[in-house]
Protein backbone atom coordinates (compact mmCIF):
# COMPACT_ATOMS: atom_id res chain seq x y z
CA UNK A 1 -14.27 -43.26 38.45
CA UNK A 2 -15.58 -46.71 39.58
CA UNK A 3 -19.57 -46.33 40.60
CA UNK A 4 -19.21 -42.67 40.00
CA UNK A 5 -22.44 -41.50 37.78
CA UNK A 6 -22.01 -40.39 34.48
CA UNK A 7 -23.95 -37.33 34.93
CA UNK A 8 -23.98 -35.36 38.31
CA UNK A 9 -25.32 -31.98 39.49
CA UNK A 10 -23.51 -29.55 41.10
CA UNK A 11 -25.02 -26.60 43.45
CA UNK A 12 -22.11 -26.36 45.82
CA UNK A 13 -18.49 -26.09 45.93
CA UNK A 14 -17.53 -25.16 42.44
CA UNK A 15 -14.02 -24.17 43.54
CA UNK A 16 -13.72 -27.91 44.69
CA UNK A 17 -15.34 -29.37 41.75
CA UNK A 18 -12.59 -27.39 39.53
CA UNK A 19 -9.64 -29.02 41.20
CA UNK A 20 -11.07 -32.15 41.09
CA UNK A 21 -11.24 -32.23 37.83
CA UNK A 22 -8.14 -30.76 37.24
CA UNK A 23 -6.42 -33.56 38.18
CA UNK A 24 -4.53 -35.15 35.73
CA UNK A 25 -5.97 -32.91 32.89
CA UNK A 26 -3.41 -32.15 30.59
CA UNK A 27 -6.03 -29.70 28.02
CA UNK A 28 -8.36 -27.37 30.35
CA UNK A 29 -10.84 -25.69 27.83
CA UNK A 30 -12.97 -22.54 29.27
CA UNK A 31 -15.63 -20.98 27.91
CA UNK A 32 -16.86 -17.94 29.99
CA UNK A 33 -17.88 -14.38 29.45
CA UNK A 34 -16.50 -13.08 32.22
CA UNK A 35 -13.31 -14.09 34.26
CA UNK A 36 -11.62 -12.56 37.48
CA UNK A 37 -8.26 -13.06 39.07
CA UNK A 38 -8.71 -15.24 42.05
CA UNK A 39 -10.51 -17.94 40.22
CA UNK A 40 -6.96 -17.98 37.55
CA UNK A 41 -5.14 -18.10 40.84
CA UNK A 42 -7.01 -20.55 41.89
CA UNK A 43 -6.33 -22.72 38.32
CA UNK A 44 -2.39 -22.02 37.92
CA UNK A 45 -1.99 -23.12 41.33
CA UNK A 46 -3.85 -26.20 40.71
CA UNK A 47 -3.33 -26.85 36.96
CA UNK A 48 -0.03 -29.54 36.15
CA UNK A 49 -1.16 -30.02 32.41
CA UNK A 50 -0.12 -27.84 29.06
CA UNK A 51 -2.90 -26.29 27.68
CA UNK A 52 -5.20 -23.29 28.53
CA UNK A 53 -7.75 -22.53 26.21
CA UNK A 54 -10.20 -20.13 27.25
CA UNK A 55 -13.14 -18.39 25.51
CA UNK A 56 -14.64 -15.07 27.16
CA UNK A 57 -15.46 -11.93 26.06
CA UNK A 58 -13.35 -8.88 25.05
CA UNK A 59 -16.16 -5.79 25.38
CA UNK A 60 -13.99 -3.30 27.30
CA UNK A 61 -17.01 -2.07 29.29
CA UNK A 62 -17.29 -5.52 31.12
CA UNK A 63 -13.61 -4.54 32.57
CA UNK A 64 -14.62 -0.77 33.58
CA UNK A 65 -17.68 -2.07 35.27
CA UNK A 66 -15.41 -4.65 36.94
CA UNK A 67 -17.93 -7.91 36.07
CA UNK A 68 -14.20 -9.38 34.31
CA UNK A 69 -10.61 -8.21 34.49
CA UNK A 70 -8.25 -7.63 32.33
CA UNK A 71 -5.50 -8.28 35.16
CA UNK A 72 -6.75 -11.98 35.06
CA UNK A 73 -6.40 -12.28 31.39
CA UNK A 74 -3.12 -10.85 30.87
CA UNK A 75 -1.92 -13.22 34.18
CA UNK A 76 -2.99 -16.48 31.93
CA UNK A 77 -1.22 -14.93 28.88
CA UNK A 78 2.05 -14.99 31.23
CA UNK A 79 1.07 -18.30 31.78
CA UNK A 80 1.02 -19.32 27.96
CA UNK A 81 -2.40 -19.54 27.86
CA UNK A 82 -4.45 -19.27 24.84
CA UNK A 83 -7.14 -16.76 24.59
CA UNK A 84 -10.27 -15.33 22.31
CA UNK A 85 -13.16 -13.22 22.01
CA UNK A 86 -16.55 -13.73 21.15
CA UNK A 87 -19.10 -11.31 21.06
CA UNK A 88 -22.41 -11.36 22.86
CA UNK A 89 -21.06 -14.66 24.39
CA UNK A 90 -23.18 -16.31 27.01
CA UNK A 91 -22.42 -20.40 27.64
CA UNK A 92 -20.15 -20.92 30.32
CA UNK A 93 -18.82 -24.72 29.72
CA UNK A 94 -15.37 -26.18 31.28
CA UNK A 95 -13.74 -28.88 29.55
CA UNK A 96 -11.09 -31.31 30.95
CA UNK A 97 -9.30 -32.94 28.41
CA UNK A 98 -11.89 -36.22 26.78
CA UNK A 99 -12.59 -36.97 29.93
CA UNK A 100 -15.11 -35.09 31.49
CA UNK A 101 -17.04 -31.64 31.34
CA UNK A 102 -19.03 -29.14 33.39
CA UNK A 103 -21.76 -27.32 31.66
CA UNK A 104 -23.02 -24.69 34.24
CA UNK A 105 -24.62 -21.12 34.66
CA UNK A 106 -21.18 -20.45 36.82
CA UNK A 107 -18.70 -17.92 35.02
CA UNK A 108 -15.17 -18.04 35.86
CA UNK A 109 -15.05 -15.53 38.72
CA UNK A 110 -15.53 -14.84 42.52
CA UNK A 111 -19.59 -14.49 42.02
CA UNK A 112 -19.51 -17.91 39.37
CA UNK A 113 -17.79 -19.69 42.43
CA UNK A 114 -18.78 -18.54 45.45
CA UNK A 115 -21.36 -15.56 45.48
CA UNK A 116 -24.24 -16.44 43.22
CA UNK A 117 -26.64 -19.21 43.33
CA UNK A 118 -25.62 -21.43 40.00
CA UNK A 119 -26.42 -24.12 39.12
CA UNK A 120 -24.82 -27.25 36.54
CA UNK A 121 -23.94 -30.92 35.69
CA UNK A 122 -20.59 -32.43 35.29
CA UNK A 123 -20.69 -35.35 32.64
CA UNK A 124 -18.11 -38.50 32.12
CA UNK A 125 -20.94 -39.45 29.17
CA UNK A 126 -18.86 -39.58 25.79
CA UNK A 127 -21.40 -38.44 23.72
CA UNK A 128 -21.98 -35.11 25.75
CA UNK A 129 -18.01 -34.80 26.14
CA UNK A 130 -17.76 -34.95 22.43
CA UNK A 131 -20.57 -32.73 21.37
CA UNK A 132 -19.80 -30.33 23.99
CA UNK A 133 -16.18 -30.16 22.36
CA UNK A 134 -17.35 -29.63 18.84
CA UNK A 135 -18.88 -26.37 20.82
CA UNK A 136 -15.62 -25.43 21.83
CA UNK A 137 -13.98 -25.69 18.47
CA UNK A 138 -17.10 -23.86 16.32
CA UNK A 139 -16.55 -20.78 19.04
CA UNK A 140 -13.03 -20.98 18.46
CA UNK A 141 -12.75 -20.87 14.92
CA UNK A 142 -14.58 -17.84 15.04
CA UNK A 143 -11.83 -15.74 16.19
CA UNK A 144 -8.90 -16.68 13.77
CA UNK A 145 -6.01 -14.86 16.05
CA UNK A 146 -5.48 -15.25 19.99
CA UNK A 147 -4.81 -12.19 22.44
CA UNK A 148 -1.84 -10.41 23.05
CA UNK A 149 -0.13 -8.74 25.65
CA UNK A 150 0.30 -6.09 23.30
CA UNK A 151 -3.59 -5.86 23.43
CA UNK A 152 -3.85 -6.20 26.99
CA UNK A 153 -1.98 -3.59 27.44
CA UNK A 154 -3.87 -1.09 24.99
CA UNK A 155 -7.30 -2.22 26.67
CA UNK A 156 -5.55 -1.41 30.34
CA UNK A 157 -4.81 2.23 28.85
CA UNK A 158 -8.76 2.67 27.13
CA UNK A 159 -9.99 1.99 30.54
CA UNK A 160 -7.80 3.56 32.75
CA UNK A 161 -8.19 6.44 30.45
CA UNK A 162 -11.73 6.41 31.31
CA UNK A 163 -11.27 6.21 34.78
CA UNK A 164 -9.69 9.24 34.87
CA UNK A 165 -12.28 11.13 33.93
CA UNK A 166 -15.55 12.19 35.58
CA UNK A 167 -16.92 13.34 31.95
CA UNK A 168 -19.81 11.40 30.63
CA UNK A 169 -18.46 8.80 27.23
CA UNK A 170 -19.84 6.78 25.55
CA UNK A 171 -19.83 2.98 25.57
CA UNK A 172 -16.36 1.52 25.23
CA UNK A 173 -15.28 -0.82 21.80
CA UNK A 174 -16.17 -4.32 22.16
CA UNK A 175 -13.45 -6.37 20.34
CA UNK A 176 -14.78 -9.52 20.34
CA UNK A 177 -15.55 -11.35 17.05
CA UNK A 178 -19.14 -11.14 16.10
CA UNK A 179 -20.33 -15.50 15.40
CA UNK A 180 -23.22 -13.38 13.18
CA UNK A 181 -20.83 -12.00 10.73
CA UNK A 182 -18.87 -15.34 10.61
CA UNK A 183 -22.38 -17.14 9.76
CA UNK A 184 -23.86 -14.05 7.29
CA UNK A 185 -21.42 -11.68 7.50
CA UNK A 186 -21.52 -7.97 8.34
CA UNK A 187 -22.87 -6.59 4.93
CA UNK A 188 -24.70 -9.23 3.33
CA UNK A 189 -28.62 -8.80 2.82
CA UNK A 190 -30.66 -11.73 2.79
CA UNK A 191 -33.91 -12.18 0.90
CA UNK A 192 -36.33 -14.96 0.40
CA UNK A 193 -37.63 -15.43 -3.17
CA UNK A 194 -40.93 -16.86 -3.98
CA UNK A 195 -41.58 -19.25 -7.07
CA UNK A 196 -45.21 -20.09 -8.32
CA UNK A 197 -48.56 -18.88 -7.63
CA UNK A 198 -51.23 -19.23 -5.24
CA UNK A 199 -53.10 -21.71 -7.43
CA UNK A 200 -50.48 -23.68 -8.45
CA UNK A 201 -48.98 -24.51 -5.39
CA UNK A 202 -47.34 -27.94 -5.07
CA UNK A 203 -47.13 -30.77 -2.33
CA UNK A 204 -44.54 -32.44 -0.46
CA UNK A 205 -43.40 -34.80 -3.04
CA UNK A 206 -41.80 -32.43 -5.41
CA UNK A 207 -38.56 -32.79 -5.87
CA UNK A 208 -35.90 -29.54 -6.58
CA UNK A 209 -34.41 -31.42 -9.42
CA UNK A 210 -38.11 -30.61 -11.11
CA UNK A 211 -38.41 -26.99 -9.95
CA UNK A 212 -35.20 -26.66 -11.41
CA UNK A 213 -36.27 -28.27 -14.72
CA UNK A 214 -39.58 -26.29 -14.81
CA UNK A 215 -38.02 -22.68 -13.73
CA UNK A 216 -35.28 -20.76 -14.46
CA UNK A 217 -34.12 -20.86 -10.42
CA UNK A 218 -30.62 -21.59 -11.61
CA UNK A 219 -30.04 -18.55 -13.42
CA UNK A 220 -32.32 -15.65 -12.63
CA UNK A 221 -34.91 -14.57 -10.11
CA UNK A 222 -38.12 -13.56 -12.02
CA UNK A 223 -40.51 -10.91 -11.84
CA UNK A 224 -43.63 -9.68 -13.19
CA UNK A 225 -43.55 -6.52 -15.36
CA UNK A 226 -45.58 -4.19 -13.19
CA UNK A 227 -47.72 -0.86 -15.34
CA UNK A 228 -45.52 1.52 -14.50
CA UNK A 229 -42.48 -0.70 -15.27
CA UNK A 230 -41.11 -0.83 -11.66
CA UNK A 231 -38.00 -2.90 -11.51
CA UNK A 232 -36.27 -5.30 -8.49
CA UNK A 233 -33.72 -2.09 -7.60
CA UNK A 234 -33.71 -3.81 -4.06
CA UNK A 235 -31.05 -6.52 -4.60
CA UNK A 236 -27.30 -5.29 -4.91
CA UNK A 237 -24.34 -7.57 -6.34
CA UNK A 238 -23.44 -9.89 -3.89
CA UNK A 239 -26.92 -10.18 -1.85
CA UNK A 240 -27.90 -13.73 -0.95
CA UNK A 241 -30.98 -15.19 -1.85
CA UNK A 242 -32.93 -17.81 -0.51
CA UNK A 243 -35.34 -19.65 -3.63
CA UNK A 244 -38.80 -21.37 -2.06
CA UNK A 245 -41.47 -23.07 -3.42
CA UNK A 246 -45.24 -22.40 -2.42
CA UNK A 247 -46.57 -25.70 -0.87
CA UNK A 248 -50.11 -26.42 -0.15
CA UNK A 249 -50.93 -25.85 3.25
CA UNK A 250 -50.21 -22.28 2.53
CA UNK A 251 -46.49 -22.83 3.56
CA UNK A 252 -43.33 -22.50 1.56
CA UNK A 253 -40.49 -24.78 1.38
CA UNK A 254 -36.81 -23.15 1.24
CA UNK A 255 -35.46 -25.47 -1.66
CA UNK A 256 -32.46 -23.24 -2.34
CA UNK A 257 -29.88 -20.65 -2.57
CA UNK A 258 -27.44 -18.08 -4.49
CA UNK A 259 -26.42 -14.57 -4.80
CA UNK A 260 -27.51 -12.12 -6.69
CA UNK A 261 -26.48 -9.73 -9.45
CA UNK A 262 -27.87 -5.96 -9.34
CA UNK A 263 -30.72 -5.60 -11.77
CA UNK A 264 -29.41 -4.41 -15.35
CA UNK A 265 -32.17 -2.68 -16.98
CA UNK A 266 -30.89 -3.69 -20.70
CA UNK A 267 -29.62 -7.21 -20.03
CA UNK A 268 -32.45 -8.33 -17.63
CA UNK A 269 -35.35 -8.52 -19.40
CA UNK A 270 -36.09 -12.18 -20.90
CA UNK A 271 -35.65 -11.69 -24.78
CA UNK A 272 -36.69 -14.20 -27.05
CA UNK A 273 -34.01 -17.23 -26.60
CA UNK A 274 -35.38 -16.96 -22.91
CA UNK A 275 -38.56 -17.22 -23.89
CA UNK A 276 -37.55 -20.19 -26.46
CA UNK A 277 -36.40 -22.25 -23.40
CA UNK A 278 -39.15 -21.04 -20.61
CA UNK A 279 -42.06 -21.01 -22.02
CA UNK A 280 -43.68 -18.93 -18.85
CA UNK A 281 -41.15 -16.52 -18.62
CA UNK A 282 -43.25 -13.79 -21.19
CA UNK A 283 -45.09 -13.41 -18.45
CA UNK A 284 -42.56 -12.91 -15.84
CA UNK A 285 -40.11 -11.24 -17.93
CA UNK A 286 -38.29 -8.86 -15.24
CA UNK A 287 -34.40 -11.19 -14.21
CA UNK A 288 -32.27 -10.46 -11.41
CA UNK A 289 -29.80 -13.03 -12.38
CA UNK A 290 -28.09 -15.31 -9.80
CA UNK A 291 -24.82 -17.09 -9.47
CA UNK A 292 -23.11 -19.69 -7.44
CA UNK A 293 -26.71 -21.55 -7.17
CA UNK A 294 -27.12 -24.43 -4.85
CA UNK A 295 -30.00 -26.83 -3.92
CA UNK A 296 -31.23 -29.10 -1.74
CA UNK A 297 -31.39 -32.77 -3.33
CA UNK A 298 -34.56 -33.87 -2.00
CA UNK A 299 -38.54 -33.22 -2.07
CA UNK A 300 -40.14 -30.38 -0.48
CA UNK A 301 -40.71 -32.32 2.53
CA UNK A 302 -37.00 -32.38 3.44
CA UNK A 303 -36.37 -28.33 3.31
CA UNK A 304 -36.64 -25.84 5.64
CA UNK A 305 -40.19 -24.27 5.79
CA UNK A 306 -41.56 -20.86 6.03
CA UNK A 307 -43.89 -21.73 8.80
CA UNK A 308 -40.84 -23.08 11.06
CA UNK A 309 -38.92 -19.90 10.69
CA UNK A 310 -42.35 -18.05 11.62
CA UNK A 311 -43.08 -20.49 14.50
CA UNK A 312 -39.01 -19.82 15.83
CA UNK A 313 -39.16 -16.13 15.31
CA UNK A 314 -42.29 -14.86 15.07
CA UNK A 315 -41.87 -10.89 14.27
CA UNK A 316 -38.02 -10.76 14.61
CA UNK A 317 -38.11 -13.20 10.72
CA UNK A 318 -38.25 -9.95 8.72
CA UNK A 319 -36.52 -6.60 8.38
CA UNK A 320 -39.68 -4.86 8.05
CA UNK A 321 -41.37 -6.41 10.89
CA UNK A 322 -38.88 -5.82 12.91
CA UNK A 323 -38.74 -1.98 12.23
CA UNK A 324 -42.37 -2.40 12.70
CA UNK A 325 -41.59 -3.75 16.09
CA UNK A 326 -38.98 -1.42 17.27
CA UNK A 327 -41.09 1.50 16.04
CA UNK A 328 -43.41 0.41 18.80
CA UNK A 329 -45.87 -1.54 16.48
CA UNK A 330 -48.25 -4.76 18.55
CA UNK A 331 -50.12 -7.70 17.27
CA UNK A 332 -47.67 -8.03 14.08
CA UNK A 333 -49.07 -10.91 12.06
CA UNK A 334 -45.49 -12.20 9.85
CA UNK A 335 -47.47 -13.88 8.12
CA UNK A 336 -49.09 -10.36 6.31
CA UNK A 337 -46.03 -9.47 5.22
CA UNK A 338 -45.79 -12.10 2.79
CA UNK A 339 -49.59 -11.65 1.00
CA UNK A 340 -49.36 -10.52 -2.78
CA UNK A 341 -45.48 -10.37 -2.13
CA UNK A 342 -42.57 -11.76 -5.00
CA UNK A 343 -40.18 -12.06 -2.11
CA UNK A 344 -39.40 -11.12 1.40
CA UNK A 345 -36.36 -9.21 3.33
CA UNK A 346 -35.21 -11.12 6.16
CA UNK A 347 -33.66 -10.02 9.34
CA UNK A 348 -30.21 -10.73 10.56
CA UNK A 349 -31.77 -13.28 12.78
CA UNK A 350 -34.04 -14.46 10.33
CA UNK A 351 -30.86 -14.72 7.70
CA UNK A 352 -28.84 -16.50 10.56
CA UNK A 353 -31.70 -19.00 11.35
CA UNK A 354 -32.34 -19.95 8.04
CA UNK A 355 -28.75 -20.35 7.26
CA UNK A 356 -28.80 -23.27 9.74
CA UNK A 357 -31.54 -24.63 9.17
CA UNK A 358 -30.51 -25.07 5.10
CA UNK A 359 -26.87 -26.15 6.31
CA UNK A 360 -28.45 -28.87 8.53
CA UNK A 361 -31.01 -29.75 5.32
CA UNK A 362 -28.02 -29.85 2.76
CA UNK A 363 -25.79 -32.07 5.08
CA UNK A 364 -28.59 -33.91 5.46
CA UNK A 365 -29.71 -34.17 1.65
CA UNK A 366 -26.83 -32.94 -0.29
CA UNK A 367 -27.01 -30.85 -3.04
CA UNK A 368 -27.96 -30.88 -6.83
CA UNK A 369 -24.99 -32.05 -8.81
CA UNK A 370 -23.37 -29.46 -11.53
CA UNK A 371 -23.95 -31.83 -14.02
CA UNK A 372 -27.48 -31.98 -13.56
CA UNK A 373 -27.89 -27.94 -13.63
CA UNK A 374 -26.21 -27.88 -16.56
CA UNK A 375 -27.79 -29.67 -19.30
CA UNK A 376 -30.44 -26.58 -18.84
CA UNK A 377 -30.39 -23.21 -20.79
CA UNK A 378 -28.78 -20.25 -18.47
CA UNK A 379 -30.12 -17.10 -20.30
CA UNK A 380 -27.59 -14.70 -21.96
CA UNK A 381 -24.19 -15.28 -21.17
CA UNK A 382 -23.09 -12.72 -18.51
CA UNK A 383 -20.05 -10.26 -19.75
């Protein structure tokens, strides 16, 4: 690779820029959502190493339609390739051992190579190599189990099935595994608790350790008790919640996180040891209690803010926004939705969003030692 640049683009000749870098590959790693036969040809002629990995999709209506093939898959199985499926995949990235990489618009067929107008780089830059690998690996993990021929051979029957007939169906199974219910799973709900008021909002500097000290965060959401008595019905056992603290600037700052117990109308109202310990809490009396609590160790500054997620996602942050939207709703202002609110119901984007963005902040920060959340009162011992 002597004077070759580390970084090159490519326009032209993708078939050409394959075998090329096939060349004394022994790992070929593929991510592509779709994949036709003549480009495999085209690699088992060419490939001398061990390993096929590839990444594509496995939504049986991309094989009806005849944008993928199932023929092509089931050829690499022969070939002792592995294979999995990712739903709603998109990236199209081709890996050559540590060497080098192509990331590209280009999937792995006869309209990536030689029909469409793509475009791409191929890197020798270690940095990009190894990043672009840790891509491979997080999409891989997703899917815990690699095709079969078994399974090729049950798809082959759903379609051809379908074929057959000139009656209308519906959509086919996509059997793919979903990277959203890996990150926040397929029944979780995700809210967004408030703590403090308008007028006693605090600045950057606080630190969680002292919104632990000063609330009951580790143990129990609380609540206000409304006239008519109205309890927090909302949250079911198991429901994750998301703790932040209003910040000046009209902002909140997402400082931490647990799940929640259903609301137990005898056990859930703060009693007088509760009241003992948090000297607030008379006013706030309503609990949803909480369990496997964690927090960021750091000030406000540090965590994920309300305004961020806003700024990302706009409408699509909260379930009821985005029912708003898809009722045909325009002009939805987020930030409404939060105004004399205890808490907020995020959507699955919103939940998947923020569960990055507090991942990133707690690798970043690390988390509130045990030891330190446990020198404080917990409320009534749960049964």
């Amino acid at each position: 690779m002597k004077n070759t640049p580390i970084i090159q683009t490519i326009q032209h000749n993708w078939l050409n820029e394959l075998k090329n870098e096939l060349r004394d590959t022994n790992c070929v790693r593929i991510v592509s959502p779709f994949v036709t036969e003549n480009i495999v040809r085209h690699l088992l002629d060419n490939f001398r190493g061990t390993e096929i990995q590839l990444i594509t999709r496995y939504n049986l209506n991309d094989f009806y339609s005849g944008v993928s093939s199932i023929p092509a898959l089931e050829k690499l199985l022969t070939e002792n390739a592995k294979i999995k499926g990712i739903k709603d995949l998109h990236s199209k990235l081709y890996l050559f051992d540590q060497k080098s990489a192509i990331i590209t618009s280009a999937n792995f067929t006869n309209g990536g190579f030689f029909r469409n107008k793509e475009f791409g780089i191929k890197t020798y830059a270690a940095e990009t190599i190894s990043e672009s690998i840790s891509y491979f690996n997080e999409l891989w993990e997703i899917d815990k189990s690699n095709l079969s021929l078994v399974e090729i051979e049950e798809w082959k029957k759903k379609v051809q099935d379908i074929r057959n007939t000139t009656i209308f169906h519906n959509p086919l199974p996509d059997y793919g595994k979903s990277y959203q219910q890996k990150l926040i799973g397929s029944n979780k709900r995700y809210f967004i608790k408030f703590f403090g008021k308008n007028e006693t909002r605090v600045d950057l500097t606080h630190h969680s350790r002292k919104e632990i000290e000063q609330s009951c965060c580790h143990y129990a959401l609380s609540f206000s008790r409304k006239s008519n008595d109205k309890r927090p019905r909302k949250y079911r056992n198991g429901d994750v919640v998301f703790m932040a603290k209003m910040i000046h600037g009209n902002d909140y700052a997402i400082f931490g996180k647990g799940y929640t117990l259903a609301h137990d109308d005898n056990r859930d109202i703060a009693g007088i040891d509760d009241q003992q310990h948090v000297s607030w809490i008379f006013d706030w009396p309503i609990l949803v209690r909480v369990y496997d609590v964690l927090f960021l160790d750091t000030t406000m500054s540090n965590c994920p803010k309300m305004s961020e997620l806003i700024s990302d996602l706009d409408y699509s942050s909260f379930k009821r926004t985005m029912e708003r939207h898809q009722r045909g709703y325009e002009n939805i202002k987020p930030w409404n939705s939060l105004r004399q609110q205890a808490d907020i119901w995020l959507s699955d984007t919103g939940a998947m969003w923020l569960e990055k963005k507090f991942n990133r902040a707690l690798a970043q920060n690390g988390q509130v030692p045990d030891s330190f959340i446990n020198q404080f009162y917990r409320g009534i011992p749960l049964d």
